[in-house]
N, C-alpha and C. Protein backbone atom coordinates (compact mmCIF):
# COMPACT_ATOMS: atom_id res chain seq x y z
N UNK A 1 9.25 -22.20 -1.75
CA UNK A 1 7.97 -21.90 -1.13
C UNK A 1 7.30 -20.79 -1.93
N UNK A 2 5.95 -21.06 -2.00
CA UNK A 2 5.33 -19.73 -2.61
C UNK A 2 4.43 -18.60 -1.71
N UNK A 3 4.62 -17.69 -2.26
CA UNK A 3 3.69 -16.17 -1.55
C UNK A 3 2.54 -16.60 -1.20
N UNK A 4 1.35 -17.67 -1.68
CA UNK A 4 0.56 -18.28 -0.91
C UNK A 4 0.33 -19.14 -0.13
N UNK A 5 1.85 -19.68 0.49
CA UNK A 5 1.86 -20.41 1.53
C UNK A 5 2.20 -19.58 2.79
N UNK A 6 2.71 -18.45 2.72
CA UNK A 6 2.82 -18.00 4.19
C UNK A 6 1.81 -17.38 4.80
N UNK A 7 2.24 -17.97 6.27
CA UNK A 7 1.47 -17.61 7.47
C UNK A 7 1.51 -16.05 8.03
N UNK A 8 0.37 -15.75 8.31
CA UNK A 8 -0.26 -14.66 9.23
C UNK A 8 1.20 -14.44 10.02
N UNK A 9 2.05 -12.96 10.04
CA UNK A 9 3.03 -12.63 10.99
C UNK A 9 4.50 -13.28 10.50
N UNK A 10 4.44 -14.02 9.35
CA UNK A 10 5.66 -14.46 8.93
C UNK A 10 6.94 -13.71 7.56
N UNK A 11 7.69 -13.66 7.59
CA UNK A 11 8.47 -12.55 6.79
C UNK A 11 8.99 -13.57 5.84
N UNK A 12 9.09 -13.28 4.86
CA UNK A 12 10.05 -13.69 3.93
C UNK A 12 10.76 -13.06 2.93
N UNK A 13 11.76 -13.26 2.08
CA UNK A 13 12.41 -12.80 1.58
C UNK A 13 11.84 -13.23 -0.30
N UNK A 14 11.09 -12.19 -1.11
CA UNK A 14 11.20 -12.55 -2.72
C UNK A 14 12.28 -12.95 -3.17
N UNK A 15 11.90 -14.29 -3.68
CA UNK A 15 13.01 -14.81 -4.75
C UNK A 15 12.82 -14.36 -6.41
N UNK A 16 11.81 -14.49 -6.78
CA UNK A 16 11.38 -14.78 -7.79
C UNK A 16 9.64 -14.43 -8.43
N UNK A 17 9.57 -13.33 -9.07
CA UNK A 17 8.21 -12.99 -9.97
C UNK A 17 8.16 -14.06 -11.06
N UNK A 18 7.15 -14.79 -10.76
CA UNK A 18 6.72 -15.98 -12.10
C UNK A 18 6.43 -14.92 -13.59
N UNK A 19 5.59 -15.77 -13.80
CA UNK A 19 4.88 -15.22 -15.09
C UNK A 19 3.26 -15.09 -14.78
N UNK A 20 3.16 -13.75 -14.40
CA UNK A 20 1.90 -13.53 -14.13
C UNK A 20 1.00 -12.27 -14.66
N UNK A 21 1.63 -12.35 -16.46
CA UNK A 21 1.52 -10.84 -17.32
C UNK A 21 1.78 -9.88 -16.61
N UNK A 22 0.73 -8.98 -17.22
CA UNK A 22 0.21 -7.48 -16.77
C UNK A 22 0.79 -6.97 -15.30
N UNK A 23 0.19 -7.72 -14.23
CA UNK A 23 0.29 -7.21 -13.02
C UNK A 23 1.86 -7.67 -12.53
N UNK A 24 2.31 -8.54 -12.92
CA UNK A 24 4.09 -8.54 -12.89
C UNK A 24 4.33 -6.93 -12.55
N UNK A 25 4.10 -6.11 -13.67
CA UNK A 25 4.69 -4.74 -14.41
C UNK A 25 4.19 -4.16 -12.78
N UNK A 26 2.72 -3.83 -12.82
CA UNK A 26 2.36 -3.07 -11.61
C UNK A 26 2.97 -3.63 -10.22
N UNK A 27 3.50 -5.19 -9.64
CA UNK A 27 3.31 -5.24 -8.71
C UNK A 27 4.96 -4.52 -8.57
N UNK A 28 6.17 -5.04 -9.36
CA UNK A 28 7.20 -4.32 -9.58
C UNK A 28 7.08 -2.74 -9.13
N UNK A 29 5.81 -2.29 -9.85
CA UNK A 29 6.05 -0.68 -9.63
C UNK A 29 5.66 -0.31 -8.77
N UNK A 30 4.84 -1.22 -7.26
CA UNK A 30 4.59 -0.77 -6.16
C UNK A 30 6.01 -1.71 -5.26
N UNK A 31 7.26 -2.18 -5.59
CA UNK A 31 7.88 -2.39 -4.64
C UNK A 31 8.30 -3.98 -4.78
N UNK A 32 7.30 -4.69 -4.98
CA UNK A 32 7.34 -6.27 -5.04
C UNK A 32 8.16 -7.07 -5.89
N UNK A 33 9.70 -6.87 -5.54
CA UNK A 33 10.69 -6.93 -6.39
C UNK A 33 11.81 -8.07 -5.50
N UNK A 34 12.29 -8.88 -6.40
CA UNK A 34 13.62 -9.98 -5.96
C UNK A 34 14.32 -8.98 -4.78
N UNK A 35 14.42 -10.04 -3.88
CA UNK A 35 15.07 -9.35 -2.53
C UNK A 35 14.43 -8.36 -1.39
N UNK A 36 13.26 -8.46 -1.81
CA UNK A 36 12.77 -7.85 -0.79
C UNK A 36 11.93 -8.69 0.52
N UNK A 37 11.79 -7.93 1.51
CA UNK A 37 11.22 -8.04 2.86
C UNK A 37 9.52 -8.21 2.51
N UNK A 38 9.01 -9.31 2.61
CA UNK A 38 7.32 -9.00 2.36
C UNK A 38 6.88 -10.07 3.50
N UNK A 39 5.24 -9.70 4.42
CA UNK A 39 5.16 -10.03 5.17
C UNK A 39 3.01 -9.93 5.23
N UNK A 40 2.65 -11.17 5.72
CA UNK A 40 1.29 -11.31 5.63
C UNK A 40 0.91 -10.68 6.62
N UNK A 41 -0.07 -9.94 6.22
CA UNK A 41 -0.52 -8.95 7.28
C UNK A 41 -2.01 -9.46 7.97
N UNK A 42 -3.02 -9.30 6.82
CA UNK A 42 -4.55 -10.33 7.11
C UNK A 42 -4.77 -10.93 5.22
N UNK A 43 -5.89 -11.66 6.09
CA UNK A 43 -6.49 -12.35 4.88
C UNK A 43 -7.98 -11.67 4.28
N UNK A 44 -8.53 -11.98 3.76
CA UNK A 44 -9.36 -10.91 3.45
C UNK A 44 -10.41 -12.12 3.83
N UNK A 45 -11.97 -11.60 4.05
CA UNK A 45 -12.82 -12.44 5.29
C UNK A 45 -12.94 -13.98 4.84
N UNK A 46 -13.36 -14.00 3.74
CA UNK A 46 -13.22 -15.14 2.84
C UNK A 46 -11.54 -16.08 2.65
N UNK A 47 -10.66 -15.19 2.86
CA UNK A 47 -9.48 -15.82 2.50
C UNK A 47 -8.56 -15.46 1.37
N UNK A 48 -9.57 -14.77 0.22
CA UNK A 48 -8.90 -14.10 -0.77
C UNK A 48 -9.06 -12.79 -1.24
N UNK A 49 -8.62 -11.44 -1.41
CA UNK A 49 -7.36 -11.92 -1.36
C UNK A 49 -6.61 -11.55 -0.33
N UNK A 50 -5.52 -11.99 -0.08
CA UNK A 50 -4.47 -11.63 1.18
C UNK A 50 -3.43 -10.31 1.34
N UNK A 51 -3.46 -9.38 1.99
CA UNK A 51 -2.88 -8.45 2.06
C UNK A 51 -1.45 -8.44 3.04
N UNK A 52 -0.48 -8.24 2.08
CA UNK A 52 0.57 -7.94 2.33
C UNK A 52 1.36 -6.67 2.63
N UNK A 53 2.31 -6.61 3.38
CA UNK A 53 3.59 -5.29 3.42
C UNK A 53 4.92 -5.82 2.75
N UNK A 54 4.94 -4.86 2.14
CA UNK A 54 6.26 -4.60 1.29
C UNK A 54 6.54 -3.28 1.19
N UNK A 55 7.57 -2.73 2.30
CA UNK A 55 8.31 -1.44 1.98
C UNK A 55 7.37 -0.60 2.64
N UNK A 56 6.55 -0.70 3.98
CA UNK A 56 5.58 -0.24 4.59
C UNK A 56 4.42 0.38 3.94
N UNK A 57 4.23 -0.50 2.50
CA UNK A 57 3.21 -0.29 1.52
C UNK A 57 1.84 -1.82 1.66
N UNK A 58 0.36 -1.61 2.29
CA UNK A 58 0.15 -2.52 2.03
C UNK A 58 -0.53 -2.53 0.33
N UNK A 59 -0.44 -4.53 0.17
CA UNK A 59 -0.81 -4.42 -1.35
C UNK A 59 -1.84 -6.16 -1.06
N UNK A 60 -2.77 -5.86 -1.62
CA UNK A 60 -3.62 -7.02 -1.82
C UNK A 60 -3.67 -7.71 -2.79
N UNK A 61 -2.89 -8.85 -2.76
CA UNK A 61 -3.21 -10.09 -3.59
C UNK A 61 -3.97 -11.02 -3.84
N UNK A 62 -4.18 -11.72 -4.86
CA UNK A 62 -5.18 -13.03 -5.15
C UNK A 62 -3.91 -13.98 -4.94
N UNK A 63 -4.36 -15.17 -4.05
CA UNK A 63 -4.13 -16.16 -4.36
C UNK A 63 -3.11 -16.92 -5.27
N UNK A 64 -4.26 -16.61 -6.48
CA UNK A 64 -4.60 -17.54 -7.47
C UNK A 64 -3.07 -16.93 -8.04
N UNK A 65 -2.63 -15.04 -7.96
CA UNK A 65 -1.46 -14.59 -8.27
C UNK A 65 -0.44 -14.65 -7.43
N UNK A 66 -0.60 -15.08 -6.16
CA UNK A 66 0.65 -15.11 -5.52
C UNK A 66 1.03 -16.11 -5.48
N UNK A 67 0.49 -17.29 -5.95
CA UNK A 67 1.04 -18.39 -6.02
C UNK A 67 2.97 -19.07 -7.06
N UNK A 68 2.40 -17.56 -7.91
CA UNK A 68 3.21 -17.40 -9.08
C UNK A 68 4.82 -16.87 -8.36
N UNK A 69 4.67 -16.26 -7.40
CA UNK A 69 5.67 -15.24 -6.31
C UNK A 69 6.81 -16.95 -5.64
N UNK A 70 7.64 -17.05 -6.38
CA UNK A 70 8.88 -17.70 -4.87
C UNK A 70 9.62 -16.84 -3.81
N UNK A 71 9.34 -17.36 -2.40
CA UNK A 71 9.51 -16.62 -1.60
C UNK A 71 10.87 -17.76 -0.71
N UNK A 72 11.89 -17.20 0.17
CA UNK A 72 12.04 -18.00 0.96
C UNK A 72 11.78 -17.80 2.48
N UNK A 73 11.85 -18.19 3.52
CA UNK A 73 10.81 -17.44 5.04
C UNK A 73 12.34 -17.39 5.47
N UNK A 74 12.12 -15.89 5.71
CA UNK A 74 13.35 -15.69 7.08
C UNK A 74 12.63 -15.58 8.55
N UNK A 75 11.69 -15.18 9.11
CA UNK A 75 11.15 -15.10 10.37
C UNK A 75 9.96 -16.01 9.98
N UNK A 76 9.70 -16.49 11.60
CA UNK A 76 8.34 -17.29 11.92
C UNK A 76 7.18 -16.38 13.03
């Protein structure tokens, strides 16, 4: 499953940072690392981009980059 398929209130567990250059490096250095707890918080009004918690840090993603993110869902 990828980071842009989960639902509003759902948790999952990072498997896997694709290849998504540059911001790989930064999202790593705010937390967004294999094995962690990340969880959709809102969407932004339009839909993109979607803001997440990881490590009681929120972080706003595109889409278009979280698609790159394998996640697997532990809570619904």
């Amino acid at each position: 499953m990828k980071l842009n398929e989960l639902k509003r209130g759902e948790k999952a567990r990072i498997i896997k940072i694709g290849k998504i250059g540059e911001l790989k490096k930064r999202l790593v250095d705010m937390g967004v690392t294999a094995g962690e707890i990340i969880y959709l918080e809102r969407n932004a009004p339009l839909g993109d981009p979607q803001e997440f918690r990881v490590k009681e840090n929120g972080i706003a993603i595109r889409k278009e980059d979280s698609a790159n993110i394998e996640i697997e869902l532990i809570e619904r």
